[in-house]
C-alpha atoms as a PDB file:
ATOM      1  CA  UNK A   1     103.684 100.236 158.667  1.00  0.00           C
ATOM      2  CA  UNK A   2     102.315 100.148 161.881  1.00  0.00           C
ATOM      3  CA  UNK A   3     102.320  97.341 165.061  1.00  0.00           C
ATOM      4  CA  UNK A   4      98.846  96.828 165.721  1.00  0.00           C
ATOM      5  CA  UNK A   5      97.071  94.261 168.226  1.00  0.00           C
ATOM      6  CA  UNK A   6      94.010  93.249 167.872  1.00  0.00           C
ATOM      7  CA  UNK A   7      92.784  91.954 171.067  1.00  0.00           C
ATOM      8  CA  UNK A   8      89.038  90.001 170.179  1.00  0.00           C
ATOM      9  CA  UNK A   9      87.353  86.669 171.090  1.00  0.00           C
ATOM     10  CA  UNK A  10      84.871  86.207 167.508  1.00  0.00           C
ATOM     11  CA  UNK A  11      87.724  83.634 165.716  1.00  0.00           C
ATOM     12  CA  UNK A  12      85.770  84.836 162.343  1.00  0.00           C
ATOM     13  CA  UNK A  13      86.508  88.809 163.284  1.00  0.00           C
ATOM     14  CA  UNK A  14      89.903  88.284 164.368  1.00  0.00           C
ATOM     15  CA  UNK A  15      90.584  85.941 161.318  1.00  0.00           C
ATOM     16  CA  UNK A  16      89.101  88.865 158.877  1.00  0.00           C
ATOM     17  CA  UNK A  17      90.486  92.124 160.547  1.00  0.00           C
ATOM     18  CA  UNK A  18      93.885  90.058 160.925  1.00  0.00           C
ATOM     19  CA  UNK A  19      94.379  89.467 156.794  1.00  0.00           C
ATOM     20  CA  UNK A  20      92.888  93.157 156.186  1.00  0.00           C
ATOM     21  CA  UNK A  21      95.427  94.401 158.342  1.00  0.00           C
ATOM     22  CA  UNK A  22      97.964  92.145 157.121  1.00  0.00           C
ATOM     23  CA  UNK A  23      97.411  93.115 153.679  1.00  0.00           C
ATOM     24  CA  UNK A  24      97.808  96.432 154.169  1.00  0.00           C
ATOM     25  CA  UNK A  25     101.367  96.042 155.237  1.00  0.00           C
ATOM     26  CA  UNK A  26     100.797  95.849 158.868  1.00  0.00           C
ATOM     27  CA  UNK A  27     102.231  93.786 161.282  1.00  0.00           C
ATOM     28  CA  UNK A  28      99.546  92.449 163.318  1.00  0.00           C
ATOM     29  CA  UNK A  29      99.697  90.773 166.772  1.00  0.00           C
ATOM     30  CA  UNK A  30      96.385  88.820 168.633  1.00  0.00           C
ATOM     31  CA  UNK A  31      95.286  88.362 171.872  1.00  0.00           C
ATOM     32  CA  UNK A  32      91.828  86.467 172.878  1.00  0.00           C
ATOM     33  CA  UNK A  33      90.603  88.088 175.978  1.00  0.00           C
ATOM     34  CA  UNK A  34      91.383  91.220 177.948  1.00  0.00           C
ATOM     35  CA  UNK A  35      93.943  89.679 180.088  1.00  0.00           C
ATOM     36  CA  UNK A  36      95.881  88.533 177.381  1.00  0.00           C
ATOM     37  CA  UNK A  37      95.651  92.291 176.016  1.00  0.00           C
ATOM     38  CA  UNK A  38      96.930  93.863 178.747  1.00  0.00           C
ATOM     39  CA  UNK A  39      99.829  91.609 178.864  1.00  0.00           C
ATOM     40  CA  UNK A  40     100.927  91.529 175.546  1.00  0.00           C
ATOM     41  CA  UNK A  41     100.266  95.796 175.207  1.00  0.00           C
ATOM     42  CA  UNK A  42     102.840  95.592 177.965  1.00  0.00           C
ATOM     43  CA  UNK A  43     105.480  93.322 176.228  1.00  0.00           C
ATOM     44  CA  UNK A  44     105.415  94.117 172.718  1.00  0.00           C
ATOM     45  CA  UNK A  45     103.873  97.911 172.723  1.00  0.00           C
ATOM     46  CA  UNK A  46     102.215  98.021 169.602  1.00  0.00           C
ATOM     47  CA  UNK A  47     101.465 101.071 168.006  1.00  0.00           C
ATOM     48  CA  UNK A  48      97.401 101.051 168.012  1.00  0.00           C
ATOM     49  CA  UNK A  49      95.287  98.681 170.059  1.00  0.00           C
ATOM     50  CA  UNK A  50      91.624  97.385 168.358  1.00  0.00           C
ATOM     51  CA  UNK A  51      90.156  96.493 171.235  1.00  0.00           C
ATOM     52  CA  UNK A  52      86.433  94.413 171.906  1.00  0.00           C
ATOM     53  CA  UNK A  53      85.096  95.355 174.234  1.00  0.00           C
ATOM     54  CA  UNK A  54      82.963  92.361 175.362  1.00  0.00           C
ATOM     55  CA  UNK A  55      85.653  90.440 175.986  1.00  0.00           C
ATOM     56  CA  UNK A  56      86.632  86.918 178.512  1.00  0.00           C
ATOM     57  CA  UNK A  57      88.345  86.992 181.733  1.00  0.00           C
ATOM     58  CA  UNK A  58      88.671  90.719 181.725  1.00  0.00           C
ATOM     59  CA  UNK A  59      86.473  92.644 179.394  1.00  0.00           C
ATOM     60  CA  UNK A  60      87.550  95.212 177.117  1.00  0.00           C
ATOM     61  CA  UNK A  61      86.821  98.178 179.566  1.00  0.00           C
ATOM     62  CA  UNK A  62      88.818  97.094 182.134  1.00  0.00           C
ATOM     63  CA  UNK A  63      91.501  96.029 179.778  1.00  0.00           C
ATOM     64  CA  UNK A  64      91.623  99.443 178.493  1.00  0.00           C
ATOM     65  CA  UNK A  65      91.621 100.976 181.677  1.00  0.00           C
ATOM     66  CA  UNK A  66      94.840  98.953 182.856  1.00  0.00           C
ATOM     67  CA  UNK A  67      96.808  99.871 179.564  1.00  0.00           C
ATOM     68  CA  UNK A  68      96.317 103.503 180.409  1.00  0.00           C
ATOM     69  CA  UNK A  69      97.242 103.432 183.975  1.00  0.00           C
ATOM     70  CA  UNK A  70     100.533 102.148 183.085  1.00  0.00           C
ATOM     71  CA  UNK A  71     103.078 104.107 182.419  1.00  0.00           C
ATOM     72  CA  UNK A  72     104.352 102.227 179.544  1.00  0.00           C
ATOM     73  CA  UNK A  73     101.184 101.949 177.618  1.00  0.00           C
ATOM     74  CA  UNK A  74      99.401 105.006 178.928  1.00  0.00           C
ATOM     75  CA  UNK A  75      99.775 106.884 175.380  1.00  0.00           C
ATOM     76  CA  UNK A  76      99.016 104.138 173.122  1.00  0.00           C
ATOM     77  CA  UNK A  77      95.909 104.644 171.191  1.00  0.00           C
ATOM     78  CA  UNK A  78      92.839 102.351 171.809  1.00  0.00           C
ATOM     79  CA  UNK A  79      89.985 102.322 169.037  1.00  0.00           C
ATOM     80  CA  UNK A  80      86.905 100.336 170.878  1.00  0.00           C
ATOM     81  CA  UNK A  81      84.913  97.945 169.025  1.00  0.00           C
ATOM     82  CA  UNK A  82      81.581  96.467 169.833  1.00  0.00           C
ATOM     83  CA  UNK A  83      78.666  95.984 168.640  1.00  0.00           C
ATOM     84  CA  UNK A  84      76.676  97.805 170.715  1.00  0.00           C
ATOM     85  CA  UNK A  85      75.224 101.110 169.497  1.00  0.00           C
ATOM     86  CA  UNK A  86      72.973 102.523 172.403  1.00  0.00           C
ATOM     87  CA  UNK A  87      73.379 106.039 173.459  1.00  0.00           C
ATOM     88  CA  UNK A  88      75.960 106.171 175.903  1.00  0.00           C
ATOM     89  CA  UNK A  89      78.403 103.704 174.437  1.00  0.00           C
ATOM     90  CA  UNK A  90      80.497 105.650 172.786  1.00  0.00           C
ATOM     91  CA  UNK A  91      80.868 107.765 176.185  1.00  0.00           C
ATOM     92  CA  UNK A  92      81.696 104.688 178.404  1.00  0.00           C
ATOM     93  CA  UNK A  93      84.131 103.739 176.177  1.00  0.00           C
ATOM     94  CA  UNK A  94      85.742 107.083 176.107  1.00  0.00           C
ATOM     95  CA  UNK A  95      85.708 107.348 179.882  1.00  0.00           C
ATOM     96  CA  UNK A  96      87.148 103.836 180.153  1.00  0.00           C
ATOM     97  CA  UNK A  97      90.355 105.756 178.374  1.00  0.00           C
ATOM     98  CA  UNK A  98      89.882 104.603 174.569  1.00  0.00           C
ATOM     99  CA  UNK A  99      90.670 107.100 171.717  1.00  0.00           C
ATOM    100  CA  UNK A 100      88.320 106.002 169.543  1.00  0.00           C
ATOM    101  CA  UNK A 101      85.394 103.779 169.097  1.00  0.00           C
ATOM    102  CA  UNK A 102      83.587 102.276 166.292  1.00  0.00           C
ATOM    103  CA  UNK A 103      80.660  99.770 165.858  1.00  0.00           C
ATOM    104  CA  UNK A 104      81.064  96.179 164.461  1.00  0.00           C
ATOM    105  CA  UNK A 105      80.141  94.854 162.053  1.00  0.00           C
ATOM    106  CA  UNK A 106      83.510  96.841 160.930  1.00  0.00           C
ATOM    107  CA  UNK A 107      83.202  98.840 158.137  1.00  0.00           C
ATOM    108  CA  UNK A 108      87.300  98.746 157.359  1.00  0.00           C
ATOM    109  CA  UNK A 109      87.499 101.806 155.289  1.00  0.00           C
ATOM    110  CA  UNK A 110      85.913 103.442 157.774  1.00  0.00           C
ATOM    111  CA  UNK A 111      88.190 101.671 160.629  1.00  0.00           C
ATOM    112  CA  UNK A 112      91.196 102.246 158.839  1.00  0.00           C
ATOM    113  CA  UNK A 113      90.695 106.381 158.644  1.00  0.00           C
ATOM    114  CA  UNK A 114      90.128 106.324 162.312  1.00  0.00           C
ATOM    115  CA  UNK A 115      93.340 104.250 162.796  1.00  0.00           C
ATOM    116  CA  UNK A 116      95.512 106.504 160.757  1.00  0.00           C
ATOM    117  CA  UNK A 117      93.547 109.251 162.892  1.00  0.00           C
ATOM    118  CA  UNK A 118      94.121 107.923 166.347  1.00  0.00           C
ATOM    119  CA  UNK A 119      98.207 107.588 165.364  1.00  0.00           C
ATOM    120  CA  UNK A 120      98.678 110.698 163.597  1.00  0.00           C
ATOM    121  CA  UNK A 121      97.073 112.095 166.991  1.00  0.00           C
ATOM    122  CA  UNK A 122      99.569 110.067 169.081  1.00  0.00           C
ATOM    123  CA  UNK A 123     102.421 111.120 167.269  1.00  0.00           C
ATOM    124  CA  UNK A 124     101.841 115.049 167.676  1.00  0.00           C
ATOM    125  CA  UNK A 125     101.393 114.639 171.418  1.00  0.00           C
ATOM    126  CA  UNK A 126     104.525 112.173 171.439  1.00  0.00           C
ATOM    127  CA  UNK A 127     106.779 115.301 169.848  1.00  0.00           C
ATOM    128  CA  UNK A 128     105.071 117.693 171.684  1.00  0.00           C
ATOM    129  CA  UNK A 129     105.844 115.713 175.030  1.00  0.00           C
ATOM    130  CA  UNK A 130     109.416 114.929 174.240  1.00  0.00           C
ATOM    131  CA  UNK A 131     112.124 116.261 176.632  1.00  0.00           C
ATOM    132  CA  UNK A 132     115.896 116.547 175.599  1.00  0.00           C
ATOM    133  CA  UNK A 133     118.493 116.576 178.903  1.00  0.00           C
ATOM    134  CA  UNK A 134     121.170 117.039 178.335  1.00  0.00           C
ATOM    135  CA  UNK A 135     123.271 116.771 182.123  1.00  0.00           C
ATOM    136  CA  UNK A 136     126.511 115.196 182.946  1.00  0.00           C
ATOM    137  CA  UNK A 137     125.735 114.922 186.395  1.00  0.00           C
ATOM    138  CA  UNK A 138     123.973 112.128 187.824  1.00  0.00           C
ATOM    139  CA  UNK A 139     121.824 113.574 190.417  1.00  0.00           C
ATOM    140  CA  UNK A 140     120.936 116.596 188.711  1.00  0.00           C
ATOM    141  CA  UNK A 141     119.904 113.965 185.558  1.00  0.00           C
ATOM    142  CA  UNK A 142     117.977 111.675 187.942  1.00  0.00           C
ATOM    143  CA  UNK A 143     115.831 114.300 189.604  1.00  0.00           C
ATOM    144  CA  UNK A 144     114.796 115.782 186.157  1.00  0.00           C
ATOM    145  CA  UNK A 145     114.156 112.320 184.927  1.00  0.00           C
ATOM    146  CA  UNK A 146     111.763 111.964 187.883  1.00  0.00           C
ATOM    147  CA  UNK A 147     109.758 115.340 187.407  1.00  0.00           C
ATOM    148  CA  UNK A 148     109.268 114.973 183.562  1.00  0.00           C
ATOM    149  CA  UNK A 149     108.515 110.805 183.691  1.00  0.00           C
ATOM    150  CA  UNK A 150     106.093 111.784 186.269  1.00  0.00           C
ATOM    151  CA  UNK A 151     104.386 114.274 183.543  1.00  0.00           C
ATOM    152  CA  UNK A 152     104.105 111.504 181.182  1.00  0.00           C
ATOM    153  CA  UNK A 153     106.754 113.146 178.972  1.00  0.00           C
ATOM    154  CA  UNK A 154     109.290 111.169 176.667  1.00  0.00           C
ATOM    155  CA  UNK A 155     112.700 111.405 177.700  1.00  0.00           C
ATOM    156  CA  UNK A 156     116.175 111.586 175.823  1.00  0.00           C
ATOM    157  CA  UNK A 157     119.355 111.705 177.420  1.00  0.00           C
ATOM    158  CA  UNK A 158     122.503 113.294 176.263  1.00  0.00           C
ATOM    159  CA  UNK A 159     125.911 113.522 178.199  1.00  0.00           C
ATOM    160  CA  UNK A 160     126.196 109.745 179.635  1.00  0.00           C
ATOM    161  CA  UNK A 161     123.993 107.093 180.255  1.00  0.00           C
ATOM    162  CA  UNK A 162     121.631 105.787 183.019  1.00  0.00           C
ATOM    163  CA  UNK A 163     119.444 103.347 184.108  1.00  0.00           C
ATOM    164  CA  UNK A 164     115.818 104.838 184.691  1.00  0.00           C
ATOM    165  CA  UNK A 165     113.801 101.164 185.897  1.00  0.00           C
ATOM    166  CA  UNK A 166     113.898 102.869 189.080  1.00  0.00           C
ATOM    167  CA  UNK A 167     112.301 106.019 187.872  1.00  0.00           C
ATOM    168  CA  UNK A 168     109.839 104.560 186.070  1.00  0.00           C
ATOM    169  CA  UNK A 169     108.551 102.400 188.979  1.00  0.00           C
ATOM    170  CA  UNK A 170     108.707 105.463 191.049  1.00  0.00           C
ATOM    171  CA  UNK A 171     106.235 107.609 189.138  1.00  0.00           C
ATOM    172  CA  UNK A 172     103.345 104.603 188.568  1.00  0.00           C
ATOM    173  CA  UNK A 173     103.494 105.146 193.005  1.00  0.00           C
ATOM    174  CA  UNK A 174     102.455 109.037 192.100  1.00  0.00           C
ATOM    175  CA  UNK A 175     103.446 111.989 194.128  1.00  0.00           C
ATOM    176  CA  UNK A 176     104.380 110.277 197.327  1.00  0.00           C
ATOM    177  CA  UNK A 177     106.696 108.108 195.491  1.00  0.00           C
ATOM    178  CA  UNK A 178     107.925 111.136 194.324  1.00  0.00           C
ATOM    179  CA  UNK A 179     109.129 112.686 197.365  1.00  0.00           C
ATOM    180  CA  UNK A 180     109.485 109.757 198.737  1.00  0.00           C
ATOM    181  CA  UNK A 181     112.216 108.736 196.201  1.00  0.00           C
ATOM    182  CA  UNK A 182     113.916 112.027 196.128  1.00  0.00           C
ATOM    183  CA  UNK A 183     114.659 112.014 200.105  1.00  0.00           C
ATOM    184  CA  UNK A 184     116.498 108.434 199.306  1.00  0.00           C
ATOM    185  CA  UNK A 185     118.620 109.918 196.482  1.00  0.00           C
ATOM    186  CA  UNK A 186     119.439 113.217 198.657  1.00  0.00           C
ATOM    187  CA  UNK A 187     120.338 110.567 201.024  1.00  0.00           C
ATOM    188  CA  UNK A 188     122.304 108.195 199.330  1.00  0.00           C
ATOM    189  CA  UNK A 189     124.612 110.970 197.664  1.00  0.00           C
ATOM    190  CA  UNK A 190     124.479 112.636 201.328  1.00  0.00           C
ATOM    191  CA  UNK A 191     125.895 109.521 202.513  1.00  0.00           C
ATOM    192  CA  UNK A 192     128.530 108.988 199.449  1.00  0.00           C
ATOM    193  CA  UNK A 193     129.936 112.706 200.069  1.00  0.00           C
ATOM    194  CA  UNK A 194     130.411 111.755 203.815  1.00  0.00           C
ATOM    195  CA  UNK A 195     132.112 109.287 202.925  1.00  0.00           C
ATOM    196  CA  UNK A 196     134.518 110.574 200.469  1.00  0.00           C
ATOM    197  CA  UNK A 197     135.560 112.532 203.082  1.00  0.00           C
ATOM    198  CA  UNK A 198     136.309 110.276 205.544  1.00  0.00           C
ATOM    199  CA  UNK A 199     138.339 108.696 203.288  1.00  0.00           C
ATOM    200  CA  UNK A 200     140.385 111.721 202.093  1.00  0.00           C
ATOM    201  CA  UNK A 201     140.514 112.584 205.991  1.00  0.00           C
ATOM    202  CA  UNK A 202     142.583 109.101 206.510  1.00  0.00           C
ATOM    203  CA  UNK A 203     144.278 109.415 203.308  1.00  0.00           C
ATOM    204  CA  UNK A 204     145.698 112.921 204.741  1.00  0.00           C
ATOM    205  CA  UNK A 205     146.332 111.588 208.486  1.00  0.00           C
ATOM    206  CA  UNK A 206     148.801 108.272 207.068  1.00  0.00           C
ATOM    207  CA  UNK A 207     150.459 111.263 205.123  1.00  0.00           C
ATOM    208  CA  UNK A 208     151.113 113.459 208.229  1.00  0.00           C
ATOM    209  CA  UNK A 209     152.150 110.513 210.670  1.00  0.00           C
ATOM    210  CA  UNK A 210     154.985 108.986 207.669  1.00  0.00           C
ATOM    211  CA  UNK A 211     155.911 112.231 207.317  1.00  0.00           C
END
């Protein structure tokens, strides 16, 4: 079953959509206000975010909005819910980045079909996204990891390990950080290869003067 937070402030909607979801074999994590949302999306990842939208310190909009900026949250899938119903609500919550949206008081048949909705949805652009490399060489596995992160695709490696932090903080700084972060690495293993020479250059001169 799935990970799912529920990020709401009503203690007797959280309470009820909690032991629904619980029941159904989820695991189900709760946050209070929008702040708290953002940071736990960001920590635990959960599969599916319910989010309120009227919402403490940072409302649900702006919550939502943060999770899909980052890069590390950016495909979750956000279902609104509020209890507003005017014309034009389901559109701000769509622009605001949400997947879904659906009117309180919840109806959870209803909710649950547009959960399993939202995640089948996620999980077709999640295989469709997903990039094998396979690349022995570290510079030639760096840059691709740059170009494809920076597309929002999944990456696996094959052919040796690495650590992407770097790569990952580079694409959230967009294009500039880009180029920006390529010119370092061209750089750095500039530098390196001058180096290695050098060395086999001093290497070769102790060998000619003992000979």
């Amino acid at each position: 079953m799935a990970k799912i937070l529920l990020v709401e402030d009503n203690e007797m909607n959280r309470d009820m959509l909690s032991r629904r979801l619980s029941r159904k074999g989820h695991e189900v994590l709760i946050a209070v206000d929008g702040a708290e949302g953002v940071s736990m999306a960001m920590a635990k990842l959960p599969d599916l975010i319910l989010m309120d939208m009227n919402l403490p310190v940072l409302d649900g909009w702006q919550a939502t909005q943060q999770i899909k900026a980052a890069v590390e949250t950016s495909t979750i899938p956000v279902i609104a819910l509020t209890a507003h119903a005017m014309t034009g609500d389901r559109e701000k919550c769509m622009k605001a980045g949400c997947d879904d949206y659906d009117t309180k008081p919840v109806e959870f048949p209803r909710l649950l079909g547009k959960m399993n909705a939202s995640q089948r949805g996620h999980a077709m652009k999640r295989d469709e996204g997903s990039v094998l490399v396979v690349e022995d060489n570290e510079v030639n596995r760096d840059l691709l990891a740059c170009w494809f992160q920076y597309q929002g695709r999944a990456l696996s490696f094959a052919g040796g390990g690495f650590q992407f932090k770097s790569v990952l903080h580079m694409a959230r700084s967009g294009a500039d950080g880009v180029k920006n972060w390529l010119q370092d690495r061209e750089q750095a293993h500039l530098q390196k290869s001058i180096e290695k020479q050098e060395k086999s250059e001093r290497l070769l001169g102790k060998e000619n003067t003992n000979g």
